[in-house]
Protein backbone atom coordinates (compact mmCIF):
# COMPACT_ATOMS: atom_id res chain seq x y z
CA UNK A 1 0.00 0.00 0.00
CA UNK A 2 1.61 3.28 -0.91
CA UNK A 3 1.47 6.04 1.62
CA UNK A 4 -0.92 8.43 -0.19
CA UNK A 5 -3.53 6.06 0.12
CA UNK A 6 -2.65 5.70 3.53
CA UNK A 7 -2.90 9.22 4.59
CA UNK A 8 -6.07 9.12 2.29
CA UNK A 9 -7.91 6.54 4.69
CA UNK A 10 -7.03 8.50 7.35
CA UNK A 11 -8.37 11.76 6.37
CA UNK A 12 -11.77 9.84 5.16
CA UNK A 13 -12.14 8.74 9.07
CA UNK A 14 -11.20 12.66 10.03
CA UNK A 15 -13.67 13.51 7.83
CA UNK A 16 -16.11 10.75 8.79
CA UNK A 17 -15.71 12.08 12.85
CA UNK A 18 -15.92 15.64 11.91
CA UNK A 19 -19.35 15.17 10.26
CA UNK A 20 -21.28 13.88 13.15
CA UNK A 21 -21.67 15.13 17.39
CA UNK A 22 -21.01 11.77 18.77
CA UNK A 23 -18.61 8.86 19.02
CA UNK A 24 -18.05 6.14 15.91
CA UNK A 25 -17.15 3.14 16.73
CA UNK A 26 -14.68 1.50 14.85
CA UNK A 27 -16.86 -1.35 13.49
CA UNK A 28 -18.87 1.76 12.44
CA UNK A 29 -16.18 3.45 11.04
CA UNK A 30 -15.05 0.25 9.21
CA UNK A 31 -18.81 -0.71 7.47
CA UNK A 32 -18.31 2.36 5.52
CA UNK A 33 -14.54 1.91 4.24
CA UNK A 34 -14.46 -1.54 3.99
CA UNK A 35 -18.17 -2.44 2.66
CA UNK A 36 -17.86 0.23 0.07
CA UNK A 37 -14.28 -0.46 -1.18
CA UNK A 38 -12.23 1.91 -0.26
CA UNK A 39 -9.77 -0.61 1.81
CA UNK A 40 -9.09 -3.82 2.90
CA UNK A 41 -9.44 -4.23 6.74
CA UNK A 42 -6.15 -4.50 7.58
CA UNK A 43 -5.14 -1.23 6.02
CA UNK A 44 -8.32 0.35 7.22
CA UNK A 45 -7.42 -0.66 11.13
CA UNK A 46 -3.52 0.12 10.35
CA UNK A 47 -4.82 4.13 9.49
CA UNK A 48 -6.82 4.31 12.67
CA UNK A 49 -4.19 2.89 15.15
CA UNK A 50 -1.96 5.30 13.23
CA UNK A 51 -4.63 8.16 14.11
CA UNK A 52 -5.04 7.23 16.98
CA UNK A 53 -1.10 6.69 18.47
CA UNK A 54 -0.41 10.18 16.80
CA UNK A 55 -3.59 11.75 19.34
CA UNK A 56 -5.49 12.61 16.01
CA UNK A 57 -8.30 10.36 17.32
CA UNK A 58 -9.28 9.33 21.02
CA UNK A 59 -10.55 6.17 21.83
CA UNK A 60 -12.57 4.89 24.63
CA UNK A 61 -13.36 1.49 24.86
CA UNK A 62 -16.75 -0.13 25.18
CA UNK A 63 -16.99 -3.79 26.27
CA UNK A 64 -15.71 -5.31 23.17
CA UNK A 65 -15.33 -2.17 20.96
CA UNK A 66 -14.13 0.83 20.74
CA UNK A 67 -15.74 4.14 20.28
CA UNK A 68 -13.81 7.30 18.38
CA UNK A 69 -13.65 10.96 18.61
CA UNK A 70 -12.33 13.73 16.87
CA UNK A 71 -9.26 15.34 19.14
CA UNK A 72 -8.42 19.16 18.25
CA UNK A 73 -5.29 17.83 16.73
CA UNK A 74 -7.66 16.07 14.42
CA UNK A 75 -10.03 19.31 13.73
CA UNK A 76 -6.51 20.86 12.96
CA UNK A 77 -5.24 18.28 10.71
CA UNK A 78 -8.40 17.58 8.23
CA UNK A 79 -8.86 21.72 7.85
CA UNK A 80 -5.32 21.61 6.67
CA UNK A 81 -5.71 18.73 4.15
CA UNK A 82 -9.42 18.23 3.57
CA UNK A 83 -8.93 18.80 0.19
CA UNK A 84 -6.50 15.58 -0.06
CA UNK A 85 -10.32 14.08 0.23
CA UNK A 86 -11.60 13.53 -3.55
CA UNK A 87 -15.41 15.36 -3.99
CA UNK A 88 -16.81 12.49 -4.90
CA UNK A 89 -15.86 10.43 -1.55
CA UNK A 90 -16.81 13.40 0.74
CA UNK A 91 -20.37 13.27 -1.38
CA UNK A 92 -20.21 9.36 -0.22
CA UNK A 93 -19.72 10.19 3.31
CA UNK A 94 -22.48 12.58 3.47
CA UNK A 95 -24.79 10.24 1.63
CA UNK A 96 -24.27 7.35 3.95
CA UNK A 97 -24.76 9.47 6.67
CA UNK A 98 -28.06 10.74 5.39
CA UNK A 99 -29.20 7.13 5.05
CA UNK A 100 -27.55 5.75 8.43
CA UNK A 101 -27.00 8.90 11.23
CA UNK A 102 -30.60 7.84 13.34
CA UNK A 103 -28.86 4.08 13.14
CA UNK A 104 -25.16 5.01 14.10
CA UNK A 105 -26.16 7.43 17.08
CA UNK A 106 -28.96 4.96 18.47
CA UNK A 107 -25.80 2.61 18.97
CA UNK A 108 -24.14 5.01 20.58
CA UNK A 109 -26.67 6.51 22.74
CA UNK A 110 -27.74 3.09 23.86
CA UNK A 111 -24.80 1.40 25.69
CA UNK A 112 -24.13 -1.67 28.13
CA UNK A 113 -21.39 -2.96 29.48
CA UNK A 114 -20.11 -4.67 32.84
CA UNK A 115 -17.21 -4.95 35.00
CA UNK A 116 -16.01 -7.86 37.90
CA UNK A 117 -16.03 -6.78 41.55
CA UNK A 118 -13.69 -7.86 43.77
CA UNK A 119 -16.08 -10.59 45.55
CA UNK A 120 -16.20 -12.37 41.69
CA UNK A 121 -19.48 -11.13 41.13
CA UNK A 122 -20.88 -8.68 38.02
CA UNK A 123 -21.78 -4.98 37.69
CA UNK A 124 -23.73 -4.76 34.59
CA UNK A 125 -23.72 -0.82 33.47
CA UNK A 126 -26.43 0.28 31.00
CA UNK A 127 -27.19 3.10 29.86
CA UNK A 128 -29.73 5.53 27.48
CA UNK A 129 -28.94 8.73 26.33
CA UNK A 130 -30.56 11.52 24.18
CA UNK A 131 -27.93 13.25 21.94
CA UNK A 132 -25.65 13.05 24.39
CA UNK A 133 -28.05 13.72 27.60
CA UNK A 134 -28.57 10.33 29.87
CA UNK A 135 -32.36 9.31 30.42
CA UNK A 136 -31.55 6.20 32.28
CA UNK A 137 -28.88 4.75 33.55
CA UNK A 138 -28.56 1.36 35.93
CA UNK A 139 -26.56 -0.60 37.59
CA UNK A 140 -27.39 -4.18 37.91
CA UNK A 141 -25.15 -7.06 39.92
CA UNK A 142 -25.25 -10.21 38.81
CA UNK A 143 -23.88 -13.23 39.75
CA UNK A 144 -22.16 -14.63 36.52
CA UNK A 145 -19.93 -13.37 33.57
CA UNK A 146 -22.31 -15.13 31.34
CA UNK A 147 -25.31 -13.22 33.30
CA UNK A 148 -23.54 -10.18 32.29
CA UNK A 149 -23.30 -10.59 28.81
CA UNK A 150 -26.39 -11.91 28.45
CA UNK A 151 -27.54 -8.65 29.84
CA UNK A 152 -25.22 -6.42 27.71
CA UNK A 153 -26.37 -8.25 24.56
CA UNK A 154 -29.95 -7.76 25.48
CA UNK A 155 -29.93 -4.04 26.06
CA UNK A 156 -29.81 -2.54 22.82
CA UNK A 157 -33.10 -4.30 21.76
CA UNK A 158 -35.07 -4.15 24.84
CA UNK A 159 -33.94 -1.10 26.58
CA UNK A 160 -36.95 1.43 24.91
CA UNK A 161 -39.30 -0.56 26.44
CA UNK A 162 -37.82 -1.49 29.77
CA UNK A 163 -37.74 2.49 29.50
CA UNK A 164 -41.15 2.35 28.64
CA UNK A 165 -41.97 0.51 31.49
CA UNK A 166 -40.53 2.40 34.38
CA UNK A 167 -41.81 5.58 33.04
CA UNK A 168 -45.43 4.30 32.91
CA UNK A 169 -44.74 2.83 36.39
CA UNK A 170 -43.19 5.93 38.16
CA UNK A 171 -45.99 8.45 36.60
């Protein structure tokens, strides 16, 4: 791979963070590059390590992913080479954003994950948000790692109406 395609990648996922107000994860970040041909997924996770080691990107990880933001260094970097990005990709970007932004933010705004306390039991974390905002957020201990999971796995599909529910039962 030559190193203008490199640095190419990497200013599509500068780009790609600049154009929404939340975290991407990098499974996120990788449908769009890799599904629509624009890299392999080794070159695609070589760019964003690079990002990332050189602070243009911060990671924090979730569970078993990670989600990305857009550091200052990065705002700094993609205003001095945006143009490196061809019209016709930043057109792509903006398209699949138009068709997937509702889709990408409910996975971020809708998170679960869980920890081990020091007695060998689990702390399951969930949480919703609202751009940004948290609506609920719980803590639930459980006694196995599978319980956990199971949990974690779970939350994204039932949370609205286990939402739902203690609304209606509080009011």
């Amino acid at each position: 791979m030559t190193e203008p395609s490199l640095t190419l990648y990497k200013l599509m996922i500068l780009y790609m963070l600049d154009r929404v107000d939340f975290p991407l994860s990098g499974s996120q970040l990788g449908e769009f590059v890799i599904s629509r041909g624009y890299t392999g997924y080794f070159h695609f996770q070589q760019a964003l390590n690079e990002l990332e080691e050189d602070s243009f990107i911060s990671g924090e990880p979730l569970r078993n992913s990670t989600n990305y933001s857009l550091t200052e260094t990065g705002k700094e970097a993609l205003t001095l080479f945006s143009s490196g990005i061809p019209g016709k990709i930043k057109e792509d970007i903006l398209d699949y954003f138009g068709d997937q932004k509702l889709t990408l933010r409910r996975e971020h705004d809708i998170t679960a994950d869980y920890d081990i306390r020091p007695n060998g039991e689990y702390i399951v974390r969930t949480v919703i948000k609202d751009r940004g905002d948290p609506l609920l957020s719980m803590e639930i201990n459980v006694v196995t790692k599978e319980q956990a999971a199971a949990i974690c796995d779970q939350w994204k599909e039932k949370s609205e109406i286990i939402y739902q529910y203690i609304i209606d039962s509080l009011l």
